[in-house]
PDB file of N, CA and C in Angstrom:
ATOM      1  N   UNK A   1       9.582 -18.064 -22.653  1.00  0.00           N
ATOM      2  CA  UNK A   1       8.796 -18.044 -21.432  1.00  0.00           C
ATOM      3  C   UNK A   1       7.398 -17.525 -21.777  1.00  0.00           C
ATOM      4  N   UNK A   2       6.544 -18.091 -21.198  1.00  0.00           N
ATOM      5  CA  UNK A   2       4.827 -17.783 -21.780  1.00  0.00           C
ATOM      6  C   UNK A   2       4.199 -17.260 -20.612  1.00  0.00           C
ATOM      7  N   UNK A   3       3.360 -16.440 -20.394  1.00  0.00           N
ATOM      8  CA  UNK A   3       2.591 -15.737 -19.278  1.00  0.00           C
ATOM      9  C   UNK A   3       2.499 -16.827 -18.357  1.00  0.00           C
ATOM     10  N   UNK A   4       2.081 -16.775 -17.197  1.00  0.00           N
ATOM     11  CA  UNK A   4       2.095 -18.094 -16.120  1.00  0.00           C
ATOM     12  C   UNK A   4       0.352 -17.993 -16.766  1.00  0.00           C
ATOM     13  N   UNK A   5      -0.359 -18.976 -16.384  1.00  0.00           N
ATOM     14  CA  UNK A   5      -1.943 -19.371 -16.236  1.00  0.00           C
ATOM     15  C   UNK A   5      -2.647 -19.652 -14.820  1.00  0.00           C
ATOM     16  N   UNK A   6      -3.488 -18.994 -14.837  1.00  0.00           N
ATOM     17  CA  UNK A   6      -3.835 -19.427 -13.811  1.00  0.00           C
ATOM     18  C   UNK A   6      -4.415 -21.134 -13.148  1.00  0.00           C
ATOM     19  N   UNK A   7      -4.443 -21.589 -13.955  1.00  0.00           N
ATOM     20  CA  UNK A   7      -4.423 -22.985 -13.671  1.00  0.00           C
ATOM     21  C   UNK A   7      -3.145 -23.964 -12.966  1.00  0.00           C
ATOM     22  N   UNK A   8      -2.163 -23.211 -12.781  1.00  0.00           N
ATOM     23  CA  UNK A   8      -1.258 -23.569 -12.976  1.00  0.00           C
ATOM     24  C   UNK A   8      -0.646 -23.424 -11.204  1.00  0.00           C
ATOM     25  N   UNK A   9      -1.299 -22.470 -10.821  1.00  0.00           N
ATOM     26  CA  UNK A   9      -1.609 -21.800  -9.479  1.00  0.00           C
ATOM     27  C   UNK A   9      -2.870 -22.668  -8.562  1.00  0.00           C
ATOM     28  N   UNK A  10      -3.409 -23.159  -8.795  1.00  0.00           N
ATOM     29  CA  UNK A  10      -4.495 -23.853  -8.126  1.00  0.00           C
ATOM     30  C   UNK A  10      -4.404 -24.598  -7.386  1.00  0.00           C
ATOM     31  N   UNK A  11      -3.701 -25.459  -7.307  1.00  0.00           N
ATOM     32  CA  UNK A  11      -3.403 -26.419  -6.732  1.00  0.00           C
ATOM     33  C   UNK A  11      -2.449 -26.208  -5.238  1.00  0.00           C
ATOM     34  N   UNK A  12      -2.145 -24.668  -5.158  1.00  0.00           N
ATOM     35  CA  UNK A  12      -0.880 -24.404  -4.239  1.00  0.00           C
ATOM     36  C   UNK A  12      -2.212 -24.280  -2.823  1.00  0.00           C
ATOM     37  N   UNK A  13      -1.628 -24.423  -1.628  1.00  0.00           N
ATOM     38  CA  UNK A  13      -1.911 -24.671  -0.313  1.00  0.00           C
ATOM     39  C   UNK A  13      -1.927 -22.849  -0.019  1.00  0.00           C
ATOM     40  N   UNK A  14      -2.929 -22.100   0.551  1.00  0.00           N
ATOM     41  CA  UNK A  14      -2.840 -21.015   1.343  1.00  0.00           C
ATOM     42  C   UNK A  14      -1.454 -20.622   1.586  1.00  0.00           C
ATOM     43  N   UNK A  15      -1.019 -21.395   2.310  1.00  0.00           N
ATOM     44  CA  UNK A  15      -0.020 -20.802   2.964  1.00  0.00           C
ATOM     45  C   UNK A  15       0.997 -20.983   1.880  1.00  0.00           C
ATOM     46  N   UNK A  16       1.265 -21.636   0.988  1.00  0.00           N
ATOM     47  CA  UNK A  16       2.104 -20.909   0.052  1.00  0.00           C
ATOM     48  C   UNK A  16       2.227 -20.380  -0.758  1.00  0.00           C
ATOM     49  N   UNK A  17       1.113 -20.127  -1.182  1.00  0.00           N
ATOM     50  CA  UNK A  17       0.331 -18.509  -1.807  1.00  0.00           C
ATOM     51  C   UNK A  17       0.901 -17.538  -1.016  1.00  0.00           C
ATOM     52  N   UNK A  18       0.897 -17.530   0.332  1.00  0.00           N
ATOM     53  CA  UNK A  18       1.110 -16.347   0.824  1.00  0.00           C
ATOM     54  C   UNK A  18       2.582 -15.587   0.644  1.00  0.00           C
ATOM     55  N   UNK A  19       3.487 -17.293   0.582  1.00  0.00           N
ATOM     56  CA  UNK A  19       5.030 -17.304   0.595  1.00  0.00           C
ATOM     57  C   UNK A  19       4.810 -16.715  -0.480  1.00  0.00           C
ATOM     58  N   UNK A  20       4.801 -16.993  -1.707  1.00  0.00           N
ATOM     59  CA  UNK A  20       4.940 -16.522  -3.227  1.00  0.00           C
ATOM     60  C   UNK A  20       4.306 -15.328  -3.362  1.00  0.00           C
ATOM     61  N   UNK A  21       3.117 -14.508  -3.008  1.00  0.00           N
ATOM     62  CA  UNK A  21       2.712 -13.211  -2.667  1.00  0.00           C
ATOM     63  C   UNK A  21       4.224 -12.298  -2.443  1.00  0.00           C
ATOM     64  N   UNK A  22       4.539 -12.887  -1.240  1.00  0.00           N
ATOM     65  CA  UNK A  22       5.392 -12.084  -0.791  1.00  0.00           C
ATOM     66  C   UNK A  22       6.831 -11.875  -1.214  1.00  0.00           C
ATOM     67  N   UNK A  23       7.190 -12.922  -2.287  1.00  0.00           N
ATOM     68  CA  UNK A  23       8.299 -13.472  -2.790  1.00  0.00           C
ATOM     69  C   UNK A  23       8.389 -12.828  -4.295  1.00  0.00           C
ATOM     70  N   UNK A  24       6.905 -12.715  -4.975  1.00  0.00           N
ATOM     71  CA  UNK A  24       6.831 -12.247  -5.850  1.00  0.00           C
ATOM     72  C   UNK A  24       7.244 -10.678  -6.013  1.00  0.00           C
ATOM     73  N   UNK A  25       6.162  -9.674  -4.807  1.00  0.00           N
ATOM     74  CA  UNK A  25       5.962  -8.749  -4.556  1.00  0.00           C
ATOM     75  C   UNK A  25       7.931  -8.198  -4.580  1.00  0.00           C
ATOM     76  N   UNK A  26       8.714  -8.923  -4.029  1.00  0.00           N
ATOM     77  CA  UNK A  26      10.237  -8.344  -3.664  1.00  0.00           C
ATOM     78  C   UNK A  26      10.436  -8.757  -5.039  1.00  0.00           C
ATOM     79  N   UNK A  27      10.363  -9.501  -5.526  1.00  0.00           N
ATOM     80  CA  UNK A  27      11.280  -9.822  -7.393  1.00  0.00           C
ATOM     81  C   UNK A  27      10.164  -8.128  -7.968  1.00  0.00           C
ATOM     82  N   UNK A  28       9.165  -7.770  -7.682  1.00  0.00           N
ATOM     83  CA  UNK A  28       8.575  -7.073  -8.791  1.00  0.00           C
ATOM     84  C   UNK A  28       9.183  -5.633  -8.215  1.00  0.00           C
ATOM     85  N   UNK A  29       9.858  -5.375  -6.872  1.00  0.00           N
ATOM     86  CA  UNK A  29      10.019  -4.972  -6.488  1.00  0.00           C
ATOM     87  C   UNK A  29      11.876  -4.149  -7.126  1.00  0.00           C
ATOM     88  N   UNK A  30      12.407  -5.278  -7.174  1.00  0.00           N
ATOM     89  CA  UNK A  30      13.998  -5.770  -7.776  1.00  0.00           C
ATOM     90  C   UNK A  30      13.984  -4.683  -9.316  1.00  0.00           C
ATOM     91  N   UNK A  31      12.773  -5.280  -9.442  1.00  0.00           N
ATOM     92  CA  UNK A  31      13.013  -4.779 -11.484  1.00  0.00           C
ATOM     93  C   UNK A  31      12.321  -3.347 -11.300  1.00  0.00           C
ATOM     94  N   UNK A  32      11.471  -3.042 -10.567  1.00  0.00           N
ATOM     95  CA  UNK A  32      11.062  -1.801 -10.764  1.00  0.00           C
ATOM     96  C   UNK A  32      12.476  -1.283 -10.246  1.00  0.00           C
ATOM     97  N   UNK A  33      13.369  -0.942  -9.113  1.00  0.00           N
ATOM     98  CA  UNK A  33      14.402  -0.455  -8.844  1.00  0.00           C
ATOM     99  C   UNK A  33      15.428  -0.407  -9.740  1.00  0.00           C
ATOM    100  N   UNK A  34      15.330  -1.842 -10.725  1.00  0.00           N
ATOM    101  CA  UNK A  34      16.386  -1.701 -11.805  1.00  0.00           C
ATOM    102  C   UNK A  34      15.869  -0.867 -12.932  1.00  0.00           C
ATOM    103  N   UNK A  35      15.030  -1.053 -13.111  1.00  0.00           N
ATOM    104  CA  UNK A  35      14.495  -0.109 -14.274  1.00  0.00           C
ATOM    105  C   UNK A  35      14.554   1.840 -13.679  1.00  0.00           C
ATOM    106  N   UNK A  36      14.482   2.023 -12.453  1.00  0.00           N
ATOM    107  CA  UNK A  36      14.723   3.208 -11.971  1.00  0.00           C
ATOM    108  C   UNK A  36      16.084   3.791 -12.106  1.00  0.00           C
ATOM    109  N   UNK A  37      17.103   2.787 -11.735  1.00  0.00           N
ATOM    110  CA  UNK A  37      18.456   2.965 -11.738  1.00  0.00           C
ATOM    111  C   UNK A  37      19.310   2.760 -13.018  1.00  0.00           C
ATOM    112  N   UNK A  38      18.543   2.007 -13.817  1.00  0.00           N
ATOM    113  CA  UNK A  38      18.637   2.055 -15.303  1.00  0.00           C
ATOM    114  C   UNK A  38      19.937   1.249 -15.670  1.00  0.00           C
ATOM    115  N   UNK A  39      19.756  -0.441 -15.015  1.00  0.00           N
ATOM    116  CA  UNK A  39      20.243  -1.276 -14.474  1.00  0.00           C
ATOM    117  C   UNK A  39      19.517  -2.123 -15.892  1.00  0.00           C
ATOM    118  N   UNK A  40      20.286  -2.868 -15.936  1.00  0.00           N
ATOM    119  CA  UNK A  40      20.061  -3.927 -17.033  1.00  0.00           C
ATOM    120  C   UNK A  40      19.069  -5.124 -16.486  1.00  0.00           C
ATOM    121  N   UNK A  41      17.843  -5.047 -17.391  1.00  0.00           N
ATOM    122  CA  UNK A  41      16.997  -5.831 -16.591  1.00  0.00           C
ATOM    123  C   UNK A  41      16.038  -6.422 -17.890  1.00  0.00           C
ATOM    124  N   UNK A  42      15.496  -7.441 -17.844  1.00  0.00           N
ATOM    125  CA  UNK A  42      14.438  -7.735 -18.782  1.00  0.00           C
ATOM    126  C   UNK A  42      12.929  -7.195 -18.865  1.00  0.00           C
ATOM    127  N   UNK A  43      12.664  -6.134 -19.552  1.00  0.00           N
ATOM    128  CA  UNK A  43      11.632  -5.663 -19.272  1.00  0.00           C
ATOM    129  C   UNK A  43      10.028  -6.313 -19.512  1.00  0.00           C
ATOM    130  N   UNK A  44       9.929  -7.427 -19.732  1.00  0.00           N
ATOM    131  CA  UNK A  44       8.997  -8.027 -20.110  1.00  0.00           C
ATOM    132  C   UNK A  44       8.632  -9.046 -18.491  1.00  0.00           C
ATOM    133  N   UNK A  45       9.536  -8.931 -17.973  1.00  0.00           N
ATOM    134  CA  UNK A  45       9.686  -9.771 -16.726  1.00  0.00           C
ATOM    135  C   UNK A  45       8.840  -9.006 -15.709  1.00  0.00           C
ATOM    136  N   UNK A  46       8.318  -7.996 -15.720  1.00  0.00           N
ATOM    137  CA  UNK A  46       7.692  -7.122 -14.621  1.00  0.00           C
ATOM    138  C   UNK A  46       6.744  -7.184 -15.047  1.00  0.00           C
ATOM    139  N   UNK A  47       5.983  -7.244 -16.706  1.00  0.00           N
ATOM    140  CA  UNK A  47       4.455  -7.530 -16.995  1.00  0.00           C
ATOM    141  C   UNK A  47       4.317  -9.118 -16.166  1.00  0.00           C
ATOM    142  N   UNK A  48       4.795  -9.914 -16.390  1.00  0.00           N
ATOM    143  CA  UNK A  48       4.686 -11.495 -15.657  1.00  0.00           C
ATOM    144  C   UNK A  48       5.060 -11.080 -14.169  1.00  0.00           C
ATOM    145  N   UNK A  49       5.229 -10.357 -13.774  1.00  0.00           N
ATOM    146  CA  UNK A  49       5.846 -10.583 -11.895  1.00  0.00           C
ATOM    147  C   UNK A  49       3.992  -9.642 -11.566  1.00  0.00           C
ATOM    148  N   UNK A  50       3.945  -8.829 -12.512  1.00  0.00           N
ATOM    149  CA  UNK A  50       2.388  -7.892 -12.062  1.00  0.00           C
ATOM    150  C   UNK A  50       1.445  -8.968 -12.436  1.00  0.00           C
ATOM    151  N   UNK A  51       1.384 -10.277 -13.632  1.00  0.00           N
ATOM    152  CA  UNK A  51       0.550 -10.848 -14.062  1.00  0.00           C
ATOM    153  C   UNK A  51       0.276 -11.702 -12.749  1.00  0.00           C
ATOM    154  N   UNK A  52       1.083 -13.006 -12.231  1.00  0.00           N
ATOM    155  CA  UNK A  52       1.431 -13.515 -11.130  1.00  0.00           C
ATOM    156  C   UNK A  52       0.860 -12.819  -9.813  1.00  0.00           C
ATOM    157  N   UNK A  53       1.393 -12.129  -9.833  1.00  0.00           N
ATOM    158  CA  UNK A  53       1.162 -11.276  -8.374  1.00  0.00           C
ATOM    159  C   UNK A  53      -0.688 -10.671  -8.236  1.00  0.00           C
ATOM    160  N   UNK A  54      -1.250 -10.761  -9.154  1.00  0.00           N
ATOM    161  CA  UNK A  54      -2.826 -10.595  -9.455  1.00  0.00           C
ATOM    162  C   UNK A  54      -2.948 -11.663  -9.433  1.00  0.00           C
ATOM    163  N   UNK A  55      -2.953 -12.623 -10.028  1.00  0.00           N
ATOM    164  CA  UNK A  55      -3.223 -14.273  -9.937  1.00  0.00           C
ATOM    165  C   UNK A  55      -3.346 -14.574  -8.837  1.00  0.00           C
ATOM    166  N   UNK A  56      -2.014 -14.411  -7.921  1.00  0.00           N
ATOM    167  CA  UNK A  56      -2.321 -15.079  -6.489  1.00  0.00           C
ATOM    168  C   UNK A  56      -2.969 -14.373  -5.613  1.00  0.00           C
ATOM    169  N   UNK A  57      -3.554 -13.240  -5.201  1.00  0.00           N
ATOM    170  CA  UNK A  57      -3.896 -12.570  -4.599  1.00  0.00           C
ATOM    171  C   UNK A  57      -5.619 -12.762  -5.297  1.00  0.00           C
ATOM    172  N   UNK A  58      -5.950 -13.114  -6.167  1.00  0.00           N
ATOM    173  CA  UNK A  58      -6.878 -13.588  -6.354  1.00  0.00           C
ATOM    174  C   UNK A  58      -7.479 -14.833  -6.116  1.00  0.00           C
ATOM    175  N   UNK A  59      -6.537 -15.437  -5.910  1.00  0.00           N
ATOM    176  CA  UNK A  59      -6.966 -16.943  -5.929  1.00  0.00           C
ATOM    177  C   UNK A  59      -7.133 -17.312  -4.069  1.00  0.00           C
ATOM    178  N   UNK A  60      -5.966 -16.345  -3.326  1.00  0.00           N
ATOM    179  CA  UNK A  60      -5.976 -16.293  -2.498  1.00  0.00           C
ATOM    180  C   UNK A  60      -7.372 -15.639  -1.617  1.00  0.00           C
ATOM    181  N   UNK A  61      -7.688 -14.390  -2.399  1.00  0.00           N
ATOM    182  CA  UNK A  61      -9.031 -13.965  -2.263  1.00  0.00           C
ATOM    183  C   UNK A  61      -9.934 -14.429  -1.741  1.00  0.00           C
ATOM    184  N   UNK A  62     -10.547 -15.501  -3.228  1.00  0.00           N
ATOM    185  CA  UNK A  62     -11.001 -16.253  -3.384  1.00  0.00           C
ATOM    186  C   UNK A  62     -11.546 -17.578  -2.619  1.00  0.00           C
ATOM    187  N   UNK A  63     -10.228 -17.856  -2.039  1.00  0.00           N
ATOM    188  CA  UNK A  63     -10.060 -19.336  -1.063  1.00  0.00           C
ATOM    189  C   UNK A  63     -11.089 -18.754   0.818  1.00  0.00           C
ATOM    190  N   UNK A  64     -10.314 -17.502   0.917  1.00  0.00           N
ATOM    191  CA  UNK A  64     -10.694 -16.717   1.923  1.00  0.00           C
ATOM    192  C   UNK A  64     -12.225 -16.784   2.722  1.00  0.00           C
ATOM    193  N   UNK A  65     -12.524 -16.077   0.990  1.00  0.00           N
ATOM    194  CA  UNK A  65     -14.421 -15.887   0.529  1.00  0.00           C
ATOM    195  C   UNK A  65     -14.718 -17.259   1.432  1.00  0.00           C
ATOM    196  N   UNK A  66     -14.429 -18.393   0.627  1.00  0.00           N
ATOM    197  CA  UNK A  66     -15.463 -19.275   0.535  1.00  0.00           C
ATOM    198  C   UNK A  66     -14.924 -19.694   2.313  1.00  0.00           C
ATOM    199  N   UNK A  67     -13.741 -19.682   2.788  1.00  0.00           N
ATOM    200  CA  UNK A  67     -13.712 -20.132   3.986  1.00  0.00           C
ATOM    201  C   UNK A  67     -14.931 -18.927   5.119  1.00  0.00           C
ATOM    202  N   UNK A  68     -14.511 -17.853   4.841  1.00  0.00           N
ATOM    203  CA  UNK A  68     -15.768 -17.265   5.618  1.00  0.00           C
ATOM    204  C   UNK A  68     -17.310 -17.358   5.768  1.00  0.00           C
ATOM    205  N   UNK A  69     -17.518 -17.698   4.266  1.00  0.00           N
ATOM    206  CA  UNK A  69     -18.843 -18.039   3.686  1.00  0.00           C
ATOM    207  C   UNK A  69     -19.212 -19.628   4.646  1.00  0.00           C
ATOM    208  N   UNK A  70     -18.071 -20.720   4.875  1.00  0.00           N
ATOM    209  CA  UNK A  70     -18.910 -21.432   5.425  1.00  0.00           C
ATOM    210  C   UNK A  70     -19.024 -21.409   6.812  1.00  0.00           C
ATOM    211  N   UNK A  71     -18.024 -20.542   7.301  1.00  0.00           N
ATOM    212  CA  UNK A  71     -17.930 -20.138   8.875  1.00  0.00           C
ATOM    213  C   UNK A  71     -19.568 -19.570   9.031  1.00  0.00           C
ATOM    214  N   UNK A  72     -20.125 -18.920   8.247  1.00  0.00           N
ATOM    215  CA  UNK A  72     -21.350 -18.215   8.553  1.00  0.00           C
ATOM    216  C   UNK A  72     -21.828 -19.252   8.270  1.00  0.00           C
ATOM    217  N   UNK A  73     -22.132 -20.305   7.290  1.00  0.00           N
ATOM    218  CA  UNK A  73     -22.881 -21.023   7.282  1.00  0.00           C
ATOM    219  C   UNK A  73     -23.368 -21.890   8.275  1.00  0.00           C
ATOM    220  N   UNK A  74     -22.387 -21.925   9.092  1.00  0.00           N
ATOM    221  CA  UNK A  74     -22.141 -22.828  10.038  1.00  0.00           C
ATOM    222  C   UNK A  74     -22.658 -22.145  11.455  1.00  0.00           C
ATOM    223  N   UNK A  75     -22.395 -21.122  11.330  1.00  0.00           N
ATOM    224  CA  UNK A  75     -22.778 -20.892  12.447  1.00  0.00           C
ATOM    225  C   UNK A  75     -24.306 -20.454  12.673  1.00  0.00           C
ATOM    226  N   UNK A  76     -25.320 -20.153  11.294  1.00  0.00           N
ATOM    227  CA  UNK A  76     -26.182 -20.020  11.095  1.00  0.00           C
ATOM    228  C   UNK A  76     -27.174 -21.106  11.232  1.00  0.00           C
ATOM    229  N   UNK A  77     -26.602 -22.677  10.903  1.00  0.00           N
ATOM    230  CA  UNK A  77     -27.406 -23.558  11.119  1.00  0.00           C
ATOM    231  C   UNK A  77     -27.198 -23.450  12.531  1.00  0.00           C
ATOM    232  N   UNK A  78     -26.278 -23.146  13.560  1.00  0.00           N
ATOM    233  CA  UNK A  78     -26.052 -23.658  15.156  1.00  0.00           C
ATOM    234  C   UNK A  78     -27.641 -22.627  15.682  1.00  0.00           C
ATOM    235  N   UNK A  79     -27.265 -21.591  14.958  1.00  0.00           N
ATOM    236  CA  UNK A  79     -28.485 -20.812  15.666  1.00  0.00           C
ATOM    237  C   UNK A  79     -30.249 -21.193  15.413  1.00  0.00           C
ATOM    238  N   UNK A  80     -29.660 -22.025  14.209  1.00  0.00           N
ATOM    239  CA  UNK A  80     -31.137 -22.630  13.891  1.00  0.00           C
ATOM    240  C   UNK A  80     -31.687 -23.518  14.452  1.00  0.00           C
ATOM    241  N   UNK A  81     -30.583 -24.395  15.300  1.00  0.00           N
ATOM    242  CA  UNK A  81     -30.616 -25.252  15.551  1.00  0.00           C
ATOM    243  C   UNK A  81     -31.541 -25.509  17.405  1.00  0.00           C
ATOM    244  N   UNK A  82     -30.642 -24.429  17.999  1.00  0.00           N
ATOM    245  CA  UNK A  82     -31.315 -23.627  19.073  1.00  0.00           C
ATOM    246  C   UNK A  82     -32.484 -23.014  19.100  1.00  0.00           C
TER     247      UNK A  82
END
């Protein structure tokens, strides 16, 4: 298994970024508890669930930015326009 890429993530729709955010967040959630309880777990699997879980929350970020950025844009030409 190889680090995920972020390229690989791009292509996903908002809203299921958000699913996988939240889907991720409970798996990273799983292994930290197993690793507490000292539960047999793959420990290399929680660097990739923290790698992932930055990925999308970035990308998600990201998508956000630019949707606000043109909401102002937009509403900046209306006022110009007036």
């Amino acid at each position: 298994m190889t680090l995920p890429t972020f390229n690989d993530i791009k292509g996903i729709s908002n809203n299921e970024i958000s699913k996988k955010i939240i889907q991720t967040e409970k798996e990273l959630f799983n292994l930290r508890f197993k690793k507490a309880t000292r539960q047999v777990f793959k420990p290399h699997e929680i660097k990739y669930r923290k790698r992932e879980l930055a990925q999308l929350k970035t990308l998600l970020t990201i998508r956000l930015n630019q949707i606000e950025k043109n909401k102002s844009n937009f509403l900046l030409q209306v006022i110009k326009e007036k």
